[in-house]
Protein backbone atom coordinates (compact mmCIF):
# COMPACT_ATOMS: atom_id res chain seq x y z
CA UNK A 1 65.68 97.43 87.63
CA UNK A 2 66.22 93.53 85.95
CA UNK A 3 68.77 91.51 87.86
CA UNK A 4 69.39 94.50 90.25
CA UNK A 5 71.66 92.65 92.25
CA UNK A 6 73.88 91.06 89.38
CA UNK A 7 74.78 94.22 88.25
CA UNK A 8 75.68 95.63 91.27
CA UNK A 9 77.84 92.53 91.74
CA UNK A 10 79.53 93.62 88.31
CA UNK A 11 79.82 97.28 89.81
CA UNK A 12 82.16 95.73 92.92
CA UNK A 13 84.05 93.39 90.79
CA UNK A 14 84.84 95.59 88.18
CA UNK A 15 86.17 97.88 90.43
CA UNK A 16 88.39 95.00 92.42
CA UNK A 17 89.98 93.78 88.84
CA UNK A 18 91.05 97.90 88.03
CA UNK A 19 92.27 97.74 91.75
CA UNK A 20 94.48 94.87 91.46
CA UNK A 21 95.76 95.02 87.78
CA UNK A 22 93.77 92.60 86.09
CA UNK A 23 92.70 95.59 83.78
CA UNK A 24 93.65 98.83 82.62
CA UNK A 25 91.18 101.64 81.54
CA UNK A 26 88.48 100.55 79.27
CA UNK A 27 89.80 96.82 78.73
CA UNK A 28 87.89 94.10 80.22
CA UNK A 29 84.71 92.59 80.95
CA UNK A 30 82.35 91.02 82.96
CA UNK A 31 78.79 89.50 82.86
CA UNK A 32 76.61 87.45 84.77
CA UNK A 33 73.77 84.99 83.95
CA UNK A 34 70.26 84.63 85.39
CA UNK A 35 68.03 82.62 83.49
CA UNK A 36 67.69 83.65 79.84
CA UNK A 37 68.88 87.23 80.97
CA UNK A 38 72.76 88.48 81.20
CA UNK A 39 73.96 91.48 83.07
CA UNK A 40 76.78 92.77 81.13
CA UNK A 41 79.44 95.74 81.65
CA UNK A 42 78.94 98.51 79.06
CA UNK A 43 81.04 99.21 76.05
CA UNK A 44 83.44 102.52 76.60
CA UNK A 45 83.12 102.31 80.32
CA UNK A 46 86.40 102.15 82.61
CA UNK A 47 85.19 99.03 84.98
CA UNK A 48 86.32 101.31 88.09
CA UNK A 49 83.52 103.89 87.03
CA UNK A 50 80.88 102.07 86.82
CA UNK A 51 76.98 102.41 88.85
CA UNK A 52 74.32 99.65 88.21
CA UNK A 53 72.37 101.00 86.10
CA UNK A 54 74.66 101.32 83.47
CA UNK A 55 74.87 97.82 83.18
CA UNK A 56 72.90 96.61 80.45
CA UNK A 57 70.53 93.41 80.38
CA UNK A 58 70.58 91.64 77.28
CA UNK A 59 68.72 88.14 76.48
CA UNK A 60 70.92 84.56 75.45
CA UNK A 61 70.41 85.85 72.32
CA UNK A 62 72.22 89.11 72.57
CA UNK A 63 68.78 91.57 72.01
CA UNK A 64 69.52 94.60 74.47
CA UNK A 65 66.67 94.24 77.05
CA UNK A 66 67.59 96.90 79.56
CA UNK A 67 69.92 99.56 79.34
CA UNK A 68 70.93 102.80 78.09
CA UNK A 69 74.67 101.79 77.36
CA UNK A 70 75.66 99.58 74.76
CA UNK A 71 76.61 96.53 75.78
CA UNK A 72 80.69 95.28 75.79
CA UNK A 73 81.83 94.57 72.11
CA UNK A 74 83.00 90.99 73.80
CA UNK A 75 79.39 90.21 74.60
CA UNK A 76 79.52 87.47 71.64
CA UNK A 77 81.90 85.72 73.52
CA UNK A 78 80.34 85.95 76.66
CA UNK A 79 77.37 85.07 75.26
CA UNK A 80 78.85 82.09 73.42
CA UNK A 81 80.29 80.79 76.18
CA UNK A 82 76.95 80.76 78.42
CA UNK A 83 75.55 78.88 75.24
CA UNK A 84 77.90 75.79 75.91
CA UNK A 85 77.42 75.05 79.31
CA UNK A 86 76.34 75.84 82.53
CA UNK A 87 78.58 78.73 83.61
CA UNK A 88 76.83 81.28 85.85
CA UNK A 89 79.44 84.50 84.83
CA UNK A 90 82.13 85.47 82.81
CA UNK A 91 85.79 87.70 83.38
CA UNK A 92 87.83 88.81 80.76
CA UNK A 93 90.62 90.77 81.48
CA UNK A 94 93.62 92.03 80.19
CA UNK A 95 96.05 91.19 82.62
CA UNK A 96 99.93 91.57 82.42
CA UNK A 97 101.20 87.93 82.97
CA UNK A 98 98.37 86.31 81.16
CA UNK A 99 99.02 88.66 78.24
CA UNK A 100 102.62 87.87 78.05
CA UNK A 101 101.87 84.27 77.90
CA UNK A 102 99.03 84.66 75.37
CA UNK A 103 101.56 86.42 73.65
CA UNK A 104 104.17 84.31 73.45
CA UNK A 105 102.94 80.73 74.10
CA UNK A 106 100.28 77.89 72.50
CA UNK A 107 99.53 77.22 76.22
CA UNK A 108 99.94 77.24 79.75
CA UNK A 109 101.97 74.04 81.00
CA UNK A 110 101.09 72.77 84.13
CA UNK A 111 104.01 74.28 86.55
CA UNK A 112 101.92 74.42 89.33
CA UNK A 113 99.31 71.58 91.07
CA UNK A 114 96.54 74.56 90.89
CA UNK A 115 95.64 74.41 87.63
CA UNK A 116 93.51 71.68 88.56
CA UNK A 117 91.33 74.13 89.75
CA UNK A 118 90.94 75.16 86.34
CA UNK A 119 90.36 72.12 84.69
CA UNK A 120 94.02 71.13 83.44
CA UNK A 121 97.04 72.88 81.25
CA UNK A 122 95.53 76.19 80.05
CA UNK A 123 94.59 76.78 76.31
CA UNK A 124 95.08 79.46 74.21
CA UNK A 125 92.70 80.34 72.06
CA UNK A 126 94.10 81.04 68.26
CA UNK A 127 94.26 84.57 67.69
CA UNK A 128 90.78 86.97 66.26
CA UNK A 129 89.41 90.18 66.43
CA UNK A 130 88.30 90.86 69.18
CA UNK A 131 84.05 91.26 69.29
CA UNK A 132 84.23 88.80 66.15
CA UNK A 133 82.17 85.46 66.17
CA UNK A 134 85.38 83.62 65.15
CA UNK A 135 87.14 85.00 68.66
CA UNK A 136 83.31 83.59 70.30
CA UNK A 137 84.14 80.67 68.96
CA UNK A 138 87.87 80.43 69.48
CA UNK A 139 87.39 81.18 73.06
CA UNK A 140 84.85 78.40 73.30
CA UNK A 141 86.73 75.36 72.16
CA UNK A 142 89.84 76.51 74.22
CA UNK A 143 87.54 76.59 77.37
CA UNK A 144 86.29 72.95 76.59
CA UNK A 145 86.86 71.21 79.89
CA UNK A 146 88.24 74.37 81.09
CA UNK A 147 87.43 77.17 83.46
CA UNK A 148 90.19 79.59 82.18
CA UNK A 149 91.91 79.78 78.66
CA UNK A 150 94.18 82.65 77.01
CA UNK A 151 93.33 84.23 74.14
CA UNK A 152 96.11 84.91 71.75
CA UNK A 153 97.69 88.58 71.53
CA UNK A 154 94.81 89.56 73.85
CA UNK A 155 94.36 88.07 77.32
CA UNK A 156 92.22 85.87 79.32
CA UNK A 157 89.09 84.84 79.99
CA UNK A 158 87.29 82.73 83.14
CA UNK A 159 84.23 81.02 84.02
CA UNK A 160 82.40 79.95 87.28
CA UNK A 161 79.12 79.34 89.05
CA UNK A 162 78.79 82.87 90.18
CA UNK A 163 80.86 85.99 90.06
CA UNK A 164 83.28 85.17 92.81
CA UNK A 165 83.91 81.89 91.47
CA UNK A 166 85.21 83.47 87.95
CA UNK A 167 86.76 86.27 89.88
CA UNK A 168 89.10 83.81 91.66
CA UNK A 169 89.88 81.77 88.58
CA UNK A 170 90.74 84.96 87.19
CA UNK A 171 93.18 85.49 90.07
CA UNK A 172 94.45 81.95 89.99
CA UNK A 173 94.95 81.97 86.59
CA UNK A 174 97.20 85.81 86.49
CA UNK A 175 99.04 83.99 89.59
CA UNK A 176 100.35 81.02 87.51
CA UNK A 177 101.01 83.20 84.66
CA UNK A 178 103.33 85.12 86.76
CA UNK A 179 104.74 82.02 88.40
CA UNK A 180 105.54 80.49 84.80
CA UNK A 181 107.01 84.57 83.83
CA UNK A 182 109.46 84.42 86.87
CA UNK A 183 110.67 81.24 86.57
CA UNK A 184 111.52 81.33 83.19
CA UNK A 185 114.19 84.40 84.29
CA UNK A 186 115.63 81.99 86.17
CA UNK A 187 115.42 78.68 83.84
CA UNK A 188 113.66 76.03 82.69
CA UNK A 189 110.32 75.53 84.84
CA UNK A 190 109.91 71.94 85.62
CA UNK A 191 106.63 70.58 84.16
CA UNK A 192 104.54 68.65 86.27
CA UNK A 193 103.46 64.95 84.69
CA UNK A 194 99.86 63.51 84.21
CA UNK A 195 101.02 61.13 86.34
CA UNK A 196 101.64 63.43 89.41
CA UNK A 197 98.60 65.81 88.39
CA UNK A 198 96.57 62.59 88.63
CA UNK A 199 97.42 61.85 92.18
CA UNK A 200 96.76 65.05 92.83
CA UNK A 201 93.83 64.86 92.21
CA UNK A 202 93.10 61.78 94.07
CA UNK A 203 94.42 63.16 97.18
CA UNK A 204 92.17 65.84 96.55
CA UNK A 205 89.02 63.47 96.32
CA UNK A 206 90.33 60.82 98.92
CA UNK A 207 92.08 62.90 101.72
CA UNK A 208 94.18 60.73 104.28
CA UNK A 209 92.17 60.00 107.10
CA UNK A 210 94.27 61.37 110.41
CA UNK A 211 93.17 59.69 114.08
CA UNK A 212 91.81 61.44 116.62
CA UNK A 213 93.75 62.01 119.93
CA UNK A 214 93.51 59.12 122.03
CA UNK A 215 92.95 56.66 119.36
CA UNK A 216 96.18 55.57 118.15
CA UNK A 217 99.56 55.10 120.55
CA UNK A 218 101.15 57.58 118.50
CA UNK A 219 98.56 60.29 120.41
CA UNK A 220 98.69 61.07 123.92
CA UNK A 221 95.54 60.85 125.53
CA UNK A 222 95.94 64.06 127.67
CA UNK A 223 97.77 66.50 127.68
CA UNK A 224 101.26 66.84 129.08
């Protein structure tokens, strides 16, 4: 069986995105990449249900390689989005907080230091059909830069270096849709500046250096 192991990877987080919400029945998908090759969920399938070998293979160019199943009517996007840049796997779900802000907002603001993680302020992508080249290509300029965007009316999508890595973005990004949600119940979430995301992020790349015990006065040199 082609990329045996990818698509058992798509079997256990399939099942972890119906456990925690991220999807509901049919909606959602997931793929990975190896090589010229993409293990994809199939179209019709709930993502809770599935067994490896229902997962078909298809090739960058979307030609079913392995498979019985037809592949997810998102595959364009996934497909599109492996085609402008290195990403190793793709989640799309339909989640509830990233739904209600692809519903109601042009973007994400960043409320919350995390969304560095996924590359700045979160996109939405302007509305299309879903399966349609113009949502492929939608999804791929609001992903510019990005590891997570929103996709109007629809939900969200995430990429990473492997499946975990997209899974988590996926995670991060429901968590600081539901942060933005609840705070706007209770007013006006305070928007962080490019100023303070930028020293952010060089705390994140220069961390303060601490001294070890017993090299500074300020540290006892035993214990007492």
């Amino acid at each position: 069986m082609l990329l045996a192991d990818q698509r058992r990877l798509l079997c256990e987080y399939g099942r972890r995105a119906a456990e925690t919400g991220l999807v509901v029945g049919t909606a959602g998908n997931l793929s990975v990449r190896e090589g010229d090759l993409v293990a994809v969920t199939p179209s019709g399938v709930p993502l809770d249900r599935l067994e490896p070998e229902a997962c078909p293979v298809v090739d960058v160019a979307g030609h079913l390689v392995e498979g019985d199943l037809q592949p997810s009517s998102e595959t364009p996007m996934h497909l599109a989005v492996y085609a402008s840049g290195d990403a190793g796997a793709v989640v799309h779900t339909h989640s509830t907080f990233g739904t209600v802000v692809a519903t109601t907002m042009t973007g994400l603001p960043p409320i919350h230091y995390t969304v560095l993680l996924l590359g700045g302020p979160v996109r939405v992508a302007e509305y299309a059909t879903y399966g349609t080249p113009e949502l492929a290509a939608n999804v791929r300029a609001a992903l510019e830069g990005r590891t997570a965007a929103l996709l109007a009316n629809h939900g969200g999508v995430t990429v990473g270096p492997d499946l975990p890595g997209a899974f988590e973005a996926t995670r991060l990004l429901e968590w600081l849709c539901e942060v933005y949600v609840r705070a706007r119940a209770v007013g006006e979430p305070r928007v962080l500046t490019e100023e303070q995301l930028a020293a952010v992020a060089h705390r994140a790349f220069h961390p303060p250096v601490f001294p070890v015990r017993g090299d500074s006065p300020g540290f006892p040199t035993r214990e007492d």
